[in-house]
Protein backbone atom coordinates (compact mmCIF):
# COMPACT_ATOMS: atom_id res chain seq x y z
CA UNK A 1 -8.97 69.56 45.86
CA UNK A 2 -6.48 67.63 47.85
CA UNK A 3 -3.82 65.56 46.29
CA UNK A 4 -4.86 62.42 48.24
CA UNK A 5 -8.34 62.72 46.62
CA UNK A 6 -6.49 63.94 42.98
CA UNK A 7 -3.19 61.83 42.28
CA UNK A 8 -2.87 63.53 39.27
CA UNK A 9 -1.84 66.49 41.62
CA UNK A 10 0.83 64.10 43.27
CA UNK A 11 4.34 63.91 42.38
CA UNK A 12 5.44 61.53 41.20
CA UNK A 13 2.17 60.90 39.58
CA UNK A 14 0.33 57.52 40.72
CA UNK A 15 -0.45 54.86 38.15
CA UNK A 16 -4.45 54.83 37.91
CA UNK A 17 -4.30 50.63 37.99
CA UNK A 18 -6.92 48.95 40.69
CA UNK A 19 -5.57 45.18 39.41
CA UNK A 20 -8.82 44.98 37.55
CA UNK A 21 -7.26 44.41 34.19
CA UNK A 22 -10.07 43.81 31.58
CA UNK A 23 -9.91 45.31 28.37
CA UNK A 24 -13.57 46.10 27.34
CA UNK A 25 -13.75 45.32 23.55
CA UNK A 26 -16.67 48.20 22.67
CA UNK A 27 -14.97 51.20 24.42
CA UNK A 28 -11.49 49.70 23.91
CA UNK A 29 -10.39 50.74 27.60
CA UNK A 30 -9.53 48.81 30.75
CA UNK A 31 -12.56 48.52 32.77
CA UNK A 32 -10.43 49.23 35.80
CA UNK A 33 -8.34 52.23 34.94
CA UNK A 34 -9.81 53.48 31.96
CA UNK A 35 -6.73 53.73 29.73
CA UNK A 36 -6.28 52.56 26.41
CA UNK A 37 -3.83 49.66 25.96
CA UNK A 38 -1.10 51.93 24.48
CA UNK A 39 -1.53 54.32 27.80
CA UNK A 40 -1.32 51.46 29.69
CA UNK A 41 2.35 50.15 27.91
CA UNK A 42 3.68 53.72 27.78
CA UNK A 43 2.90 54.64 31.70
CA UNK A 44 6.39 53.12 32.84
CA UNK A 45 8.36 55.52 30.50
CA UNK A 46 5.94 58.57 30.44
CA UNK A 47 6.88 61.65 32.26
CA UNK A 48 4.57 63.43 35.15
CA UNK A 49 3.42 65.50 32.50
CA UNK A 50 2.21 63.10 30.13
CA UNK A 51 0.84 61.37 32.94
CA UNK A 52 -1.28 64.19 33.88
CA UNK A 53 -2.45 64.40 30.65
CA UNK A 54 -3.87 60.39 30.62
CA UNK A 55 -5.09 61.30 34.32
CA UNK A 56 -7.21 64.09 32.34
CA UNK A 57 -8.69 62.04 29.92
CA UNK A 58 -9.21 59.32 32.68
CA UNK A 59 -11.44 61.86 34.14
CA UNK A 60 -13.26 63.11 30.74
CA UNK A 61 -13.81 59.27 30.32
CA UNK A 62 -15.73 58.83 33.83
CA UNK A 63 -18.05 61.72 32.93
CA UNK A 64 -19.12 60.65 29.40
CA UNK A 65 -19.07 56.80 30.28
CA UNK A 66 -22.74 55.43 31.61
CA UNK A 67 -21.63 52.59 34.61
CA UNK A 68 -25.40 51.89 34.51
């Protein structure tokens, strides 16, 4: 896997924002990014590790949600 296709590979580690900010009240995550509000505020500060870690749940997130 490429880091162009994985920014969670890339260093310094991309924010996972696509400017479509909409917190979804059911699933309490962004409908663009798929962070929780408190990821969201803590990205600026977070370290490349910690980032990684949100990037991981990001993906756990995409393979239990249902886009349907």
């Amino acid at each position: 896997m490429s880091a162009l296709s994985s920014p969670e590979l890339q260093t310094p580690v991309p924010s996972p924002c696509i400017s479509l900010c909409e917190m979804d009240a059911k699933t309490g995550l962004c409908r663009g990014c798929l962070r929780t509000i408190d990821e969201i505020v803590a990205w600026g500060g977070a370290s490349d590790e910690v980032k990684r870690a949100v990037w991981a749940e990001i993906r756990r997130r995409e393979a239990q949600l249902d886009f349907g």
